[in-house]
N, C-alpha and C. Protein backbone atom coordinates (compact mmCIF):
# COMPACT_ATOMS: atom_id res chain seq x y z
N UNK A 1 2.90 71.31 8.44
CA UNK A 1 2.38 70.74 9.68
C UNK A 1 3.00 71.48 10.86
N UNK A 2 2.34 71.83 12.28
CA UNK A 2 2.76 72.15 12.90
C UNK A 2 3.47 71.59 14.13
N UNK A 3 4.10 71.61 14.65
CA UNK A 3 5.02 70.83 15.79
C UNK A 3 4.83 71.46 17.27
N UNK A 4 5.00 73.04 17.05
CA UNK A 4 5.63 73.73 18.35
C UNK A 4 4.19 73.13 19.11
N UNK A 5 4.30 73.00 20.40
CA UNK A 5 3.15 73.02 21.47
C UNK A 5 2.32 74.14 21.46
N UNK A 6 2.62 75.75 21.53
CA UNK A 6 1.74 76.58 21.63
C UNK A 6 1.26 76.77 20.70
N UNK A 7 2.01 76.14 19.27
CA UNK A 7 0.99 76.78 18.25
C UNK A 7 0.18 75.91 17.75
N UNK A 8 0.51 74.62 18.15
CA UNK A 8 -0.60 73.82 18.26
C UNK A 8 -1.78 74.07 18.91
N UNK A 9 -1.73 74.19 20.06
CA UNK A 9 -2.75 74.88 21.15
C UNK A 9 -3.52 76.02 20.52
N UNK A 10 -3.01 77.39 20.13
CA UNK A 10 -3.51 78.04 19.48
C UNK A 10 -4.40 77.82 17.98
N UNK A 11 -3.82 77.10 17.25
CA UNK A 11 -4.56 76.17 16.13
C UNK A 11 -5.62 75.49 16.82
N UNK A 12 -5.75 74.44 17.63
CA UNK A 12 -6.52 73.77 18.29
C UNK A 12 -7.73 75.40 18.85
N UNK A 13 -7.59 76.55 19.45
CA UNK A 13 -8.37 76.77 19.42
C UNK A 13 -8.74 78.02 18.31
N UNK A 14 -8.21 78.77 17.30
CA UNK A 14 -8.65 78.74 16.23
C UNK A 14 -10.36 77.64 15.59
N UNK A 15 -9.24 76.16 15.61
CA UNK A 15 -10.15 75.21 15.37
C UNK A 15 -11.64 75.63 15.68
N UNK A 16 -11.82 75.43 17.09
CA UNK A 16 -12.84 75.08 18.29
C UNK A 16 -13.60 76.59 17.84
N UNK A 17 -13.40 77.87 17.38
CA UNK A 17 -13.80 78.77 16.77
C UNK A 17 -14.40 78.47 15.33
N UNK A 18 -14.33 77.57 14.77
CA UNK A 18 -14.63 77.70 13.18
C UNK A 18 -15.62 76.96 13.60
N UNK A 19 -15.40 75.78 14.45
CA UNK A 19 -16.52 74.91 14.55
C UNK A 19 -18.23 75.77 15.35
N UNK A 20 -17.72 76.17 16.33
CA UNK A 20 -18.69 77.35 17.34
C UNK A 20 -18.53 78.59 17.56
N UNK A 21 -19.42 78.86 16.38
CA UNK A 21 -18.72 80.55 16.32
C UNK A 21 -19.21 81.14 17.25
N UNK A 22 -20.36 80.61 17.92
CA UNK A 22 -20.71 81.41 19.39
C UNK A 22 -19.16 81.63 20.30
N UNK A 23 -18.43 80.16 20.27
CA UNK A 23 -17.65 81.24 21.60
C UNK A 23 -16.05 81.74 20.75
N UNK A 24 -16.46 82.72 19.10
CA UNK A 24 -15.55 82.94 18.61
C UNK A 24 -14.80 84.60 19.64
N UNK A 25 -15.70 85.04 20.57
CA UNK A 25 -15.54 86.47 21.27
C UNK A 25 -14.88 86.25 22.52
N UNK A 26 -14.91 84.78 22.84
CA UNK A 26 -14.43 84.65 23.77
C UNK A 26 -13.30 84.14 24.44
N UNK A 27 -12.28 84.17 25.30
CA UNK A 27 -11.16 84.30 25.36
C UNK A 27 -11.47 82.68 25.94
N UNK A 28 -10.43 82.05 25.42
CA UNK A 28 -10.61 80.32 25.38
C UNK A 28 -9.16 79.91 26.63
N UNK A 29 -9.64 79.00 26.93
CA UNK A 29 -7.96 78.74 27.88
C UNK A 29 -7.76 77.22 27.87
N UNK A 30 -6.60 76.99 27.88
CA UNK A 30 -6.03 75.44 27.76
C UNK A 30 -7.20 74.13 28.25
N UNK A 31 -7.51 74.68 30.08
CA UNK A 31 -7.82 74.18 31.20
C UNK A 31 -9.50 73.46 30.91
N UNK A 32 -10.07 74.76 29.89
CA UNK A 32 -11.53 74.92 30.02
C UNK A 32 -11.61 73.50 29.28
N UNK A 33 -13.01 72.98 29.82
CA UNK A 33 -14.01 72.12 28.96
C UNK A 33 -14.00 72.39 27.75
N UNK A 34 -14.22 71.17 26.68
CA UNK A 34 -14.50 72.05 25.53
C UNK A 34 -16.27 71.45 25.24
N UNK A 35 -16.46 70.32 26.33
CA UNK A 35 -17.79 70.59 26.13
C UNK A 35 -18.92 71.00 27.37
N UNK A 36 -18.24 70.90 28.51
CA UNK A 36 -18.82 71.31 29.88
C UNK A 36 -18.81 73.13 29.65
N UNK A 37 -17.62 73.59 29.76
CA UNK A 37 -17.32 75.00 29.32
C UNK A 37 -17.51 75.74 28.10
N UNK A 38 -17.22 75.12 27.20
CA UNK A 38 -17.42 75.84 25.83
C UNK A 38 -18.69 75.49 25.26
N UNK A 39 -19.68 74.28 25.61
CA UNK A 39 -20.87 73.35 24.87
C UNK A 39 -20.74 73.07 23.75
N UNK A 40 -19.58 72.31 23.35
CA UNK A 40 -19.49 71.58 22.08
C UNK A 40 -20.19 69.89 22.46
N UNK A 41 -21.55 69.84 21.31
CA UNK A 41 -22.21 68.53 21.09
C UNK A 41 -21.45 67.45 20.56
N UNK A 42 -21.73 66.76 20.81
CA UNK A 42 -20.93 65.00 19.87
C UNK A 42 -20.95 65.45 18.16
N UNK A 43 -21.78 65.96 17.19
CA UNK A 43 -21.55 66.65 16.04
C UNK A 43 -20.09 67.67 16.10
N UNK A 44 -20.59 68.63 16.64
CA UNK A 44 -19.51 69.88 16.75
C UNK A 44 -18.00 68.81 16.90
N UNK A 45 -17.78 68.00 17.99
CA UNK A 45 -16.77 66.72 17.98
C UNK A 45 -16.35 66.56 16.56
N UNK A 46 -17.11 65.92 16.13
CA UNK A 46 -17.04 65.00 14.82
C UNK A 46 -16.38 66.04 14.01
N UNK A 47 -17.26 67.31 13.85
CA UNK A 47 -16.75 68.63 12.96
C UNK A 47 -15.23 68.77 13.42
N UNK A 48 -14.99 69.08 14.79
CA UNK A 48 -13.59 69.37 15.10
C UNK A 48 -12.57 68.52 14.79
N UNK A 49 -12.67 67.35 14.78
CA UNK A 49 -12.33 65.53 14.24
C UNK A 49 -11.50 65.90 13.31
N UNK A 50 -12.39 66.36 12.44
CA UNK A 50 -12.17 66.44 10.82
C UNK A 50 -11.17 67.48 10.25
N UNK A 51 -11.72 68.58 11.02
CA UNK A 51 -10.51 69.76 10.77
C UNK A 51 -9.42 69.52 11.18
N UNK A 52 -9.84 68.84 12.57
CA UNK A 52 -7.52 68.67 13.08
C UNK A 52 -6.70 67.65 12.48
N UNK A 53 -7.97 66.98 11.70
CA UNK A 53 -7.08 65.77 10.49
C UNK A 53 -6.91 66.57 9.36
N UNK A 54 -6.97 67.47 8.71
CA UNK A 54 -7.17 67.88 7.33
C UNK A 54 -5.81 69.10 8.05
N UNK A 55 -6.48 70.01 8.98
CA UNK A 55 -5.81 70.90 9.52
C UNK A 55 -3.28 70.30 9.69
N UNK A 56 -3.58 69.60 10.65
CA UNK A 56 -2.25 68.44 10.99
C UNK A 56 -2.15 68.01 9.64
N UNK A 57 -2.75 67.03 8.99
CA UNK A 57 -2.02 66.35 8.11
C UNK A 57 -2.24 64.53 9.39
N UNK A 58 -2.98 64.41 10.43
CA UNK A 58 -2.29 63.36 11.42
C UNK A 58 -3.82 62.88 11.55
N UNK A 59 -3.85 61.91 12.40
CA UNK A 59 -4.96 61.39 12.81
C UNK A 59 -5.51 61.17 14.48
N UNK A 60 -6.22 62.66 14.65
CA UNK A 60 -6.75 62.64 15.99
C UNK A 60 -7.97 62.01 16.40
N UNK A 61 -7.49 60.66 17.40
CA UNK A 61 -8.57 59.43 17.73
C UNK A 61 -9.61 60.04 18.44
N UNK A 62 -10.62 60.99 17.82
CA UNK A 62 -11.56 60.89 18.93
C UNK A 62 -12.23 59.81 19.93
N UNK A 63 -12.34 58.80 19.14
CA UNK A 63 -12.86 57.97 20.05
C UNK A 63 -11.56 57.72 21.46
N UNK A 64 -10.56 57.74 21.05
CA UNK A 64 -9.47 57.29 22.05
C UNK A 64 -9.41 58.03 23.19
N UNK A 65 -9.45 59.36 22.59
CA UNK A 65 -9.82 61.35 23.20
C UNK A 65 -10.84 60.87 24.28
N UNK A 66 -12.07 60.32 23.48
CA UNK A 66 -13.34 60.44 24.41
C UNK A 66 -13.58 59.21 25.81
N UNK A 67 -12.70 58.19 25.37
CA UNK A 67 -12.47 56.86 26.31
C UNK A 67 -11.70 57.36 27.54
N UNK A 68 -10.75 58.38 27.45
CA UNK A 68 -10.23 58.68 28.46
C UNK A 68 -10.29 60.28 28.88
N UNK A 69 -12.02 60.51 28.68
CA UNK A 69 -12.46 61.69 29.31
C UNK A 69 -12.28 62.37 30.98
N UNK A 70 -12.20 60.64 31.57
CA UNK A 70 -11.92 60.88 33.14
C UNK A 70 -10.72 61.52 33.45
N UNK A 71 -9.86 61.09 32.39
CA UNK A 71 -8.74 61.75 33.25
C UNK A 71 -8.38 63.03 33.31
N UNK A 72 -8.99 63.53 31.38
CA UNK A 72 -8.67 64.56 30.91
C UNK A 72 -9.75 66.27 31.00
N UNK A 73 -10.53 65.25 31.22
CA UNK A 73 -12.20 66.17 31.43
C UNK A 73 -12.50 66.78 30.59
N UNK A 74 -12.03 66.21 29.01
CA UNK A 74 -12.40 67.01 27.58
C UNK A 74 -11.75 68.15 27.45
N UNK A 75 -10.38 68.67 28.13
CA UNK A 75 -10.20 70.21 27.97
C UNK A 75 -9.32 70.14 26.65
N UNK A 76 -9.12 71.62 26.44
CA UNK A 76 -8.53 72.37 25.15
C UNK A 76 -7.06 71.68 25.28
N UNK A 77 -6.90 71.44 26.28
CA UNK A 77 -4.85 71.08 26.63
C UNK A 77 -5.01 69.76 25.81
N UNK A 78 -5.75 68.93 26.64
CA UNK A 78 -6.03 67.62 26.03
C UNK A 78 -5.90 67.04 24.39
N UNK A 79 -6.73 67.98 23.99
CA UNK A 79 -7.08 67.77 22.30
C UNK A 79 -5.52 68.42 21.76
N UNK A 80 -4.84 69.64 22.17
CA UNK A 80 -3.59 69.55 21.69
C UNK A 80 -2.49 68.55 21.87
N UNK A 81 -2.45 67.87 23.24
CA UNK A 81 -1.55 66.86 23.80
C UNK A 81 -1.73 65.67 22.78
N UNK A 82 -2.88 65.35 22.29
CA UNK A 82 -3.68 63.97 21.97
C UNK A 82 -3.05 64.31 20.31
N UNK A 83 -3.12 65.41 20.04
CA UNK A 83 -2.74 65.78 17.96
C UNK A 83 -1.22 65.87 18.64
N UNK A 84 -0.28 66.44 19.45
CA UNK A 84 1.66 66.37 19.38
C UNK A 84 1.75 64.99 19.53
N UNK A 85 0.67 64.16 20.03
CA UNK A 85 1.32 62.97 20.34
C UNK A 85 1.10 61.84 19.02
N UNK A 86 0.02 62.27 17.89
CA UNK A 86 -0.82 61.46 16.87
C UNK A 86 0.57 62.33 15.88
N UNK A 87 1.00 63.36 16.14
CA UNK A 87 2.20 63.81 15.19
C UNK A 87 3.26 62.76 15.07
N UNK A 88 3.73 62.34 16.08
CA UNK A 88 5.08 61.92 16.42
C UNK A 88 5.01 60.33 16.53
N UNK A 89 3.57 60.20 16.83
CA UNK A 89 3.72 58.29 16.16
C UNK A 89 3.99 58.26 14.85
């Protein structure tokens, strides 16, 4: 399982690559959307869901992720913050 923050982040977007291989060319950043910026659908979600549970070993709440979209605006930082923090409960 992984712990460090960046290599979480980096895993996280690995991830976001297996799921949309369209934006596998493209240089991804913490900040970006992952569905305003990148166009990941509610499926592609579900797909990513699954990998960062199997991926971790932990359980990342999408639904919890998606309830507090306002604050977070769906970005790449987010979905890593949301799996260090589903680590350590």
């Amino acid at each position: 399982m992984t712990t460090a923050p960046n290599a979480t982040l980096d895993d996280i977007i690995d991830l976001l690559k297996e799921v949309k291989p369209g934006i596998a060319d493209q240089s991804v950043e913490p900040q970006q959307s992952v569905v305003e910026d990148l166009g990941l659908d509610s499926l592609d979600l579900l797909q990513l869901a699954r990998r960062i549970n199997r991926h971790f070993g932990t359980e990342f709440d999408l639904d919890a992720w998606s309830a507090e979209a306002d604050e977070h605006h769906r970005s790449v930082a987010s979905i890593a913050a949301a799996v260090e923090g589903a680590g350590r409960a």
